[in-house]
Protein backbone atom coordinates (compact mmCIF):
# COMPACT_ATOMS: atom_id res chain seq x y z
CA UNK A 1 5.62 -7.46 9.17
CA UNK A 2 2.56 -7.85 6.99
CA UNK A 3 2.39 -6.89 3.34
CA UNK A 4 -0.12 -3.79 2.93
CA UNK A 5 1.39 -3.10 -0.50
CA UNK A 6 0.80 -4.77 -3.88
CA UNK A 7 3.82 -4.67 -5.74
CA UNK A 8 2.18 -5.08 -9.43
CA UNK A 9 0.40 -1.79 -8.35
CA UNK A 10 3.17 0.28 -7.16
CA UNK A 11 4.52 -1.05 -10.40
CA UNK A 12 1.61 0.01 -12.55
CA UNK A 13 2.13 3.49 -11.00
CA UNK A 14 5.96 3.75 -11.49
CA UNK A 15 5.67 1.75 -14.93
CA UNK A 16 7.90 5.01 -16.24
CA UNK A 17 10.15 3.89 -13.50
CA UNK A 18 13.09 1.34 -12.48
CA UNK A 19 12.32 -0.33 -8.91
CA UNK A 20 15.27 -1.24 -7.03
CA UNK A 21 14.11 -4.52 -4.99
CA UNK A 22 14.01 -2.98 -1.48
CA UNK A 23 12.15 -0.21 -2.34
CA UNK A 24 9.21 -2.23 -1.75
CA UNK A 25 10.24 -3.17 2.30
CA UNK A 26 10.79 0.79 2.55
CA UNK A 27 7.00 1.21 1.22
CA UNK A 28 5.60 -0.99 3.14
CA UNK A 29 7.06 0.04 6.60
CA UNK A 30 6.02 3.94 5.77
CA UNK A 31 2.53 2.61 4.94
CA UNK A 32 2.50 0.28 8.23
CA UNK A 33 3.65 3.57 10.06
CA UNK A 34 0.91 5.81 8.43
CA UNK A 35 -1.48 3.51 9.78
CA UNK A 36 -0.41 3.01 13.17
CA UNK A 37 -0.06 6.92 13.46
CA UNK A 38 -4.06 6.65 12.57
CA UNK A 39 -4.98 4.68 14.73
CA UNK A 40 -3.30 6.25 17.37
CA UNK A 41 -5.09 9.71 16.45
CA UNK A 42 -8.50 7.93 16.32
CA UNK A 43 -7.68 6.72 19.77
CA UNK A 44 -6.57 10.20 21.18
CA UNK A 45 -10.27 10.81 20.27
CA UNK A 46 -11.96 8.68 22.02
CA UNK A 47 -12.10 6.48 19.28
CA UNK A 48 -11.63 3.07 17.94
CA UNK A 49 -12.81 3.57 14.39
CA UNK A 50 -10.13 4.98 12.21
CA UNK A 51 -11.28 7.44 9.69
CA UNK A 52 -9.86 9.40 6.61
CA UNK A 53 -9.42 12.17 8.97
CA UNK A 54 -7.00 10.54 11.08
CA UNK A 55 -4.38 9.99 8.16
């Protein structure tokens, strides 16, 4: 699976915050889902641009 994430930002945003290691792998899959799931909206529309409306 590709990395979509960059940890130092999800770091920067939880800097209040401990980040257990796999936390990251669980981030990444939901964000690789997300995307998938917009894509397959965009296509249900005649589509093959995704667009903020598809999230």
């Amino acid at each position: 699976m590709t990395d979509l994430i960059v940890k130092s930002g999800v770091k920067e945003v939880l800097a209040d915050h401990a980040v257990s290691g796999d936390f990251y792998d669980a981030f990444n899959k939901e964000v690789t889902d997300l995307i998938e799931e917009a894509a397959e909206r965009a296509e249900a529309n005649d589509r093959k641009t995704v667009q903020p409306r598809d999230l």
